[in-house]
N, C-alpha and C. Protein backbone atom coordinates (compact mmCIF):
# COMPACT_ATOMS: atom_id res chain seq x y z
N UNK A 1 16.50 -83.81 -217.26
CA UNK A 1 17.25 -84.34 -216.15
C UNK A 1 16.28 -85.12 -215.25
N UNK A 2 17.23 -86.39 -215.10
CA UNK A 2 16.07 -86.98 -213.89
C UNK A 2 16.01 -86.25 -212.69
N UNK A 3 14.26 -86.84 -211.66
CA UNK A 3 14.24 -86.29 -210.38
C UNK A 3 15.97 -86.93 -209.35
N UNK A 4 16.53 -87.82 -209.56
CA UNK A 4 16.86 -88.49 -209.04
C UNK A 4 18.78 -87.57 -209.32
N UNK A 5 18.98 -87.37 -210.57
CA UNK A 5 20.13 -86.66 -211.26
C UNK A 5 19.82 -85.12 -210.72
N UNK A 6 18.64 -84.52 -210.61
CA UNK A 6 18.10 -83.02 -210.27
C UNK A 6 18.44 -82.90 -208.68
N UNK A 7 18.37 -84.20 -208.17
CA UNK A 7 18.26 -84.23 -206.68
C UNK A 7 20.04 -83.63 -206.26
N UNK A 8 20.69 -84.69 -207.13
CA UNK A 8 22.32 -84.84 -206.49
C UNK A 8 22.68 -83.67 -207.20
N UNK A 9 22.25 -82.89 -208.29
CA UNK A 9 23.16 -81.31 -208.77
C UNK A 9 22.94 -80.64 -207.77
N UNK A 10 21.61 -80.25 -207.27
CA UNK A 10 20.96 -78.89 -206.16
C UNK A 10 22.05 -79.60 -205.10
N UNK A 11 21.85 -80.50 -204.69
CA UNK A 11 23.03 -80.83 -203.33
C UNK A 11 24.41 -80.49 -203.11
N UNK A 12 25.26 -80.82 -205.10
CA UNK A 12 25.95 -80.78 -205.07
C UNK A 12 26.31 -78.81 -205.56
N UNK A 13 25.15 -78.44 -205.79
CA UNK A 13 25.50 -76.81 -206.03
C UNK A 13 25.63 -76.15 -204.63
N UNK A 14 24.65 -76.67 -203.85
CA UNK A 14 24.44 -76.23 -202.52
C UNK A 14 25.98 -75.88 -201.82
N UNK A 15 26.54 -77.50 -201.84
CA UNK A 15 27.60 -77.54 -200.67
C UNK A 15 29.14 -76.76 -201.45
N UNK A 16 28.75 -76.85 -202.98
CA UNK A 16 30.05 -75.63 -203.69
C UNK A 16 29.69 -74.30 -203.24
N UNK A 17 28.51 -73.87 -203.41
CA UNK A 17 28.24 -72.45 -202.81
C UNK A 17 28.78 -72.22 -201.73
N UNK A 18 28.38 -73.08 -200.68
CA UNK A 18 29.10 -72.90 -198.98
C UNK A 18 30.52 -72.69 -198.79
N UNK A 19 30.65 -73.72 -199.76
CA UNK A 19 32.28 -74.20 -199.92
C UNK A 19 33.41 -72.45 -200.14
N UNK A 20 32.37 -71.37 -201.44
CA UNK A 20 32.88 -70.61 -201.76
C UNK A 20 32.83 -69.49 -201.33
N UNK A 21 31.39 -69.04 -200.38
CA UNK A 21 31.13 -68.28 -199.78
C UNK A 21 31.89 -68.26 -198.65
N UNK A 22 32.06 -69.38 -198.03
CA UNK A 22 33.21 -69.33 -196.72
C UNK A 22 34.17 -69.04 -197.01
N UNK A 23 34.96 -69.73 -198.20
CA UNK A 23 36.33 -69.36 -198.93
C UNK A 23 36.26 -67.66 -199.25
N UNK A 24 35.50 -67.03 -199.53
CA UNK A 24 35.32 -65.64 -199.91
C UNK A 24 35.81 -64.59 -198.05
N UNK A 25 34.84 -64.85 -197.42
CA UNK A 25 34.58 -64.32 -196.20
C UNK A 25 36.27 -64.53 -195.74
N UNK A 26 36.89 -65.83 -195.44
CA UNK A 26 37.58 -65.88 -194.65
C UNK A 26 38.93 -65.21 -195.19
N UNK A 27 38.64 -65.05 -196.47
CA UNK A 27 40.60 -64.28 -197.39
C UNK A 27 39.65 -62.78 -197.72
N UNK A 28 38.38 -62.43 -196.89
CA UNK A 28 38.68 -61.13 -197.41
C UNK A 28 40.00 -59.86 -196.62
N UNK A 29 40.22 -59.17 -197.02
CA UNK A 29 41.15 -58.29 -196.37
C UNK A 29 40.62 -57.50 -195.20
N UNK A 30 39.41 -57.26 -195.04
CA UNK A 30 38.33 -56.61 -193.87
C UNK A 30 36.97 -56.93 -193.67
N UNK A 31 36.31 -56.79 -192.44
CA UNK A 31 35.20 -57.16 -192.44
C UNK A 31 33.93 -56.47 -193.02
N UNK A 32 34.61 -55.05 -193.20
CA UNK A 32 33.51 -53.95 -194.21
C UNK A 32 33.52 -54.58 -195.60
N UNK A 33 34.25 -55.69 -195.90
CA UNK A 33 34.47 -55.90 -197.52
C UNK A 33 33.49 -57.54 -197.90
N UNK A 34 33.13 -57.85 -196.48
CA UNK A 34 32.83 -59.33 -196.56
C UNK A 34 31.62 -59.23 -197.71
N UNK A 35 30.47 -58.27 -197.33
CA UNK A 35 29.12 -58.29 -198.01
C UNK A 35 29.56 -58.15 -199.60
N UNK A 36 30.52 -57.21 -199.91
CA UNK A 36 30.47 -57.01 -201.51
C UNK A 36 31.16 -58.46 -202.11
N UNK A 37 32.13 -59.05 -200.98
CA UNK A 37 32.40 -60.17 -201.79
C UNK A 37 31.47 -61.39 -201.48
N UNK A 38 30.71 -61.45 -201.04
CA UNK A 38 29.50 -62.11 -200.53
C UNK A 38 28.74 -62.45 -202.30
N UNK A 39 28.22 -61.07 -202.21
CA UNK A 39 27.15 -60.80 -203.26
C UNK A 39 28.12 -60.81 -204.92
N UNK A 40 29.58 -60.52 -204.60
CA UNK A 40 30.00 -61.31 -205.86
C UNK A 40 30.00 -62.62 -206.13
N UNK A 41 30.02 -63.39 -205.34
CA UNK A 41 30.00 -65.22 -205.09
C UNK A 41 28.78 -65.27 -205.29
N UNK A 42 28.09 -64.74 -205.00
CA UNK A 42 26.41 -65.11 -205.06
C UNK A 42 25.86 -64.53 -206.58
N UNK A 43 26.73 -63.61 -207.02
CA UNK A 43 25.86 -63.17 -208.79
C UNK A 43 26.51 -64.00 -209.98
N UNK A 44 28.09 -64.02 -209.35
CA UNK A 44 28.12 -65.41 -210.29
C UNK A 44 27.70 -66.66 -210.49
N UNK A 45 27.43 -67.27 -209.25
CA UNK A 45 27.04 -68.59 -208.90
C UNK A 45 25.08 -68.44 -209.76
N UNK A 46 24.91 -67.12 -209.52
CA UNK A 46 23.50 -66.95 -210.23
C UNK A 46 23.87 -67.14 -211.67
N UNK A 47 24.68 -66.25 -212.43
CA UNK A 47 24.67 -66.36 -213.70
C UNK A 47 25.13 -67.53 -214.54
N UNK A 48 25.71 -68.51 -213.40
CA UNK A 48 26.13 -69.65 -214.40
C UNK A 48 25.53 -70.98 -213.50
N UNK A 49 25.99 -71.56 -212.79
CA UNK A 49 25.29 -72.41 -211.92
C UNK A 49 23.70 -73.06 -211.90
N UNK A 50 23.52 -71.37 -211.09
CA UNK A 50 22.38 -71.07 -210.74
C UNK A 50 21.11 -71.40 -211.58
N UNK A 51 21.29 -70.77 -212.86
CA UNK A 51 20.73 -70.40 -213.62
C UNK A 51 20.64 -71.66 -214.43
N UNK A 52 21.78 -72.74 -214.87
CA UNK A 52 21.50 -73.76 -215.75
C UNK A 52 20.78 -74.56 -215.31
N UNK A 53 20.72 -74.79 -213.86
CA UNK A 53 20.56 -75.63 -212.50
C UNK A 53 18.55 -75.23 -212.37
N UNK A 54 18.43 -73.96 -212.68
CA UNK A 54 16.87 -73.62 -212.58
C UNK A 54 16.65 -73.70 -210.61
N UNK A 55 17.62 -72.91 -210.51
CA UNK A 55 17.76 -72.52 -208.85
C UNK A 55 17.32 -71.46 -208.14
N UNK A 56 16.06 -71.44 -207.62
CA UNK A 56 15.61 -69.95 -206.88
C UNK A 56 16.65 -69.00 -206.79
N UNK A 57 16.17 -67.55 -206.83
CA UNK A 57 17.08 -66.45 -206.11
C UNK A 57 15.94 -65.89 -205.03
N UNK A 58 16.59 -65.29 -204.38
CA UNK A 58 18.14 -65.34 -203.48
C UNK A 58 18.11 -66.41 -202.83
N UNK A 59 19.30 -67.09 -202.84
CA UNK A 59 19.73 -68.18 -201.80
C UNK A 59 19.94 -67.69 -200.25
N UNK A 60 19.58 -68.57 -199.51
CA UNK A 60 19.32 -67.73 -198.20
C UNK A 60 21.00 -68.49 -197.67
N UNK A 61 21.70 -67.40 -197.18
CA UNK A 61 23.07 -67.29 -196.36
C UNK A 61 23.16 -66.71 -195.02
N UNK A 62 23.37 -68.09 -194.31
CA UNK A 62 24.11 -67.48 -192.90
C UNK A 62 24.84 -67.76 -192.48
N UNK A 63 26.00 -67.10 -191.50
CA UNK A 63 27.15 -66.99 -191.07
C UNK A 63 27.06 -66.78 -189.68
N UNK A 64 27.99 -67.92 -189.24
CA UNK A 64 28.14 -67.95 -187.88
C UNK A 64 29.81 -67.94 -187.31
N UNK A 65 30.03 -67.07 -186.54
CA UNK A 65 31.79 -66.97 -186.34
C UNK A 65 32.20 -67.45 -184.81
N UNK A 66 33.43 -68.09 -184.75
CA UNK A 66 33.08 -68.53 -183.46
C UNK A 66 34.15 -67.18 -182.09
N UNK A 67 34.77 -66.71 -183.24
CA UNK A 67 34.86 -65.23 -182.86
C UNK A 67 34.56 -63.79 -183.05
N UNK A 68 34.87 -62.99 -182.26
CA UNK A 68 34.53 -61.66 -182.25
C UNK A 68 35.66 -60.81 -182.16
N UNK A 69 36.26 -59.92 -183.31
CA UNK A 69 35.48 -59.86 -184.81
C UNK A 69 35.91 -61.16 -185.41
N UNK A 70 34.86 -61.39 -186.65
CA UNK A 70 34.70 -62.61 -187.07
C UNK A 70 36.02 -62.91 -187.67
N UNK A 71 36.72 -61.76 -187.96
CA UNK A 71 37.92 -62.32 -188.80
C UNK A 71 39.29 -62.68 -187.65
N UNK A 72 38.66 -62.58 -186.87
CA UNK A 72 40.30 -63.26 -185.48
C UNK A 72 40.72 -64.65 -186.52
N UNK A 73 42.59 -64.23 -186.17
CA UNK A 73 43.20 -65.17 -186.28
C UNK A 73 42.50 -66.63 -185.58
N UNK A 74 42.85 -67.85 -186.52
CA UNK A 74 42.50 -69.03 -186.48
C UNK A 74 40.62 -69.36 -185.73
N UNK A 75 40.21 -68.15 -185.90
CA UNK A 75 38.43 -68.40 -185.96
C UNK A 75 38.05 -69.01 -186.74
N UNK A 76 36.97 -69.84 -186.65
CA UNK A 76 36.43 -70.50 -187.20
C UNK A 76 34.82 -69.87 -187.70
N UNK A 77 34.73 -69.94 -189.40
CA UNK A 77 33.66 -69.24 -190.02
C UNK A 77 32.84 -70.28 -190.26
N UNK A 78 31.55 -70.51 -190.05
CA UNK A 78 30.53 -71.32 -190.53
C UNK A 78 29.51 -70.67 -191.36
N UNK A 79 29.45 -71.26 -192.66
CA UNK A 79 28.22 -70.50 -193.55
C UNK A 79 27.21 -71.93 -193.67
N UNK A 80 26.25 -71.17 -193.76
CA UNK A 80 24.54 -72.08 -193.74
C UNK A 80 24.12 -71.71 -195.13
N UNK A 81 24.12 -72.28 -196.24
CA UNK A 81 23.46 -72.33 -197.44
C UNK A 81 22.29 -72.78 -197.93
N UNK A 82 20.98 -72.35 -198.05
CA UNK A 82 19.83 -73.09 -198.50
C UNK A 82 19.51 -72.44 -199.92
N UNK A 83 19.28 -73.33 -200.86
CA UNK A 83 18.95 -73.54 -202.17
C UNK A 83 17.41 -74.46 -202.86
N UNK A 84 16.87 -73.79 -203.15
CA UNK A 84 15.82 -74.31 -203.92
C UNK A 84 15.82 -74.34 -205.61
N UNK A 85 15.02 -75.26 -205.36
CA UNK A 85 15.03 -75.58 -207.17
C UNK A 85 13.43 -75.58 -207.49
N UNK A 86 13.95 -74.56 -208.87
CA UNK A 86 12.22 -73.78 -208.91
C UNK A 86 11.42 -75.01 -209.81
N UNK A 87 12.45 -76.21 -210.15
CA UNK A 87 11.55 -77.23 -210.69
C UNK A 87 10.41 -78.24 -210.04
N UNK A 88 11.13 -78.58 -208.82
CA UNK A 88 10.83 -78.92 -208.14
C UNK A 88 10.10 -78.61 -207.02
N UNK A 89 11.04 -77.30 -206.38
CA UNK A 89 10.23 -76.77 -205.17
C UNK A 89 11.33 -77.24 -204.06
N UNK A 90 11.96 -78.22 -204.16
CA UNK A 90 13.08 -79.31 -203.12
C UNK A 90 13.94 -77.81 -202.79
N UNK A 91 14.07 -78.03 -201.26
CA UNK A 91 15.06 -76.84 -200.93
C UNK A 91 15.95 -78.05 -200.26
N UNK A 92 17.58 -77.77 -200.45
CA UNK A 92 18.74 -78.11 -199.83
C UNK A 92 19.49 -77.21 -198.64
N UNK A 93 19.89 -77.80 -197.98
CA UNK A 93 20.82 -76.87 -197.25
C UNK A 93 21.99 -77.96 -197.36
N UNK A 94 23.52 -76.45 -197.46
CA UNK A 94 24.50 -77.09 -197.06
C UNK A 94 25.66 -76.46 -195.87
N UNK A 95 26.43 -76.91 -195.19
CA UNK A 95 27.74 -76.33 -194.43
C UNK A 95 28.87 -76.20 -194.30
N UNK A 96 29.49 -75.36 -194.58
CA UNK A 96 30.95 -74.85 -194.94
C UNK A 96 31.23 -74.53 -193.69
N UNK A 97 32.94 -74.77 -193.30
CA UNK A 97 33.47 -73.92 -192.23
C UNK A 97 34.80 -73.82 -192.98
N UNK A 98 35.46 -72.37 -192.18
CA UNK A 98 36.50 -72.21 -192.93
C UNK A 98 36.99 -71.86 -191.63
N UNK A 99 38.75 -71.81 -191.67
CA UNK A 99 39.52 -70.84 -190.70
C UNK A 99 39.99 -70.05 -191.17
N UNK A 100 39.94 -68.69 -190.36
CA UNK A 100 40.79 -67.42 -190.69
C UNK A 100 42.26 -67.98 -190.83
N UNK A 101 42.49 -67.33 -191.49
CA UNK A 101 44.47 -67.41 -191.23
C UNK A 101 45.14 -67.32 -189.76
N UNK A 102 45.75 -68.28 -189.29
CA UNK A 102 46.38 -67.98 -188.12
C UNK A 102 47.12 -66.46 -187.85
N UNK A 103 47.99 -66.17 -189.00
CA UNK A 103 48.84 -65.22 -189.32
C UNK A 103 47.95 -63.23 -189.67
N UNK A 104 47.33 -63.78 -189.84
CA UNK A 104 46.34 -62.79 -190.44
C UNK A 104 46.65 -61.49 -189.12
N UNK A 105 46.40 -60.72 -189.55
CA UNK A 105 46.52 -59.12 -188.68
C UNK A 105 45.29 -58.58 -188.71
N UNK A 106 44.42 -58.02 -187.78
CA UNK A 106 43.27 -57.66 -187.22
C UNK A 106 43.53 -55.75 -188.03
């Protein structure tokens, strides 16, 4: 793979990760459940992605909520994704936001 083709996959793995990790967090059913579905998004994305891609582990994830608890109706979830590529060394970051469900019950 070119440097140039290597560049736009890690970018484009980056901002699917965010994409799914937020999608995960914001439909979980509780906030005790966020981490296990966290680290399921994150072992698959290792075993297939990750892994063809030649992508450091662990990808570093953070989450920022713009409420308290994070899962309030129509809050807004921000995840921070950084990804490295062990070919290179090039680390990406990408940003996801998601909204809770308006409807959603605390």
């Amino acid at each position: 793979m070119t440097s140039i083709n290597q560049s736009a996959q890690i970018q484009y793995e980056a901002r699917n990760f965010a994409r799914q990790i937020a999608r995960a967090y914001v439909t979980s059913s509780s906030q005790e459940l966020t981490s296990a579905r966290i680290q399921a998004v994150t072992e698959a994305f290792a075993a297939t992605s990750f892994a063809s891609n030649k992508i450091d582990l662990p990808p570093k994830i953070e989450i920022h909520c713009s409420l308290n608890p994070c899962l309030s109706p129509n809050g807004k979830v921000e995840v921070i994704v950084s990804i490295t590529s062990a070919n290179s060394g090039r680390s990406v970051s990408a940003t996801a936001v998601q909204t809770v469900d308006s409807w959603r019950s605390n």
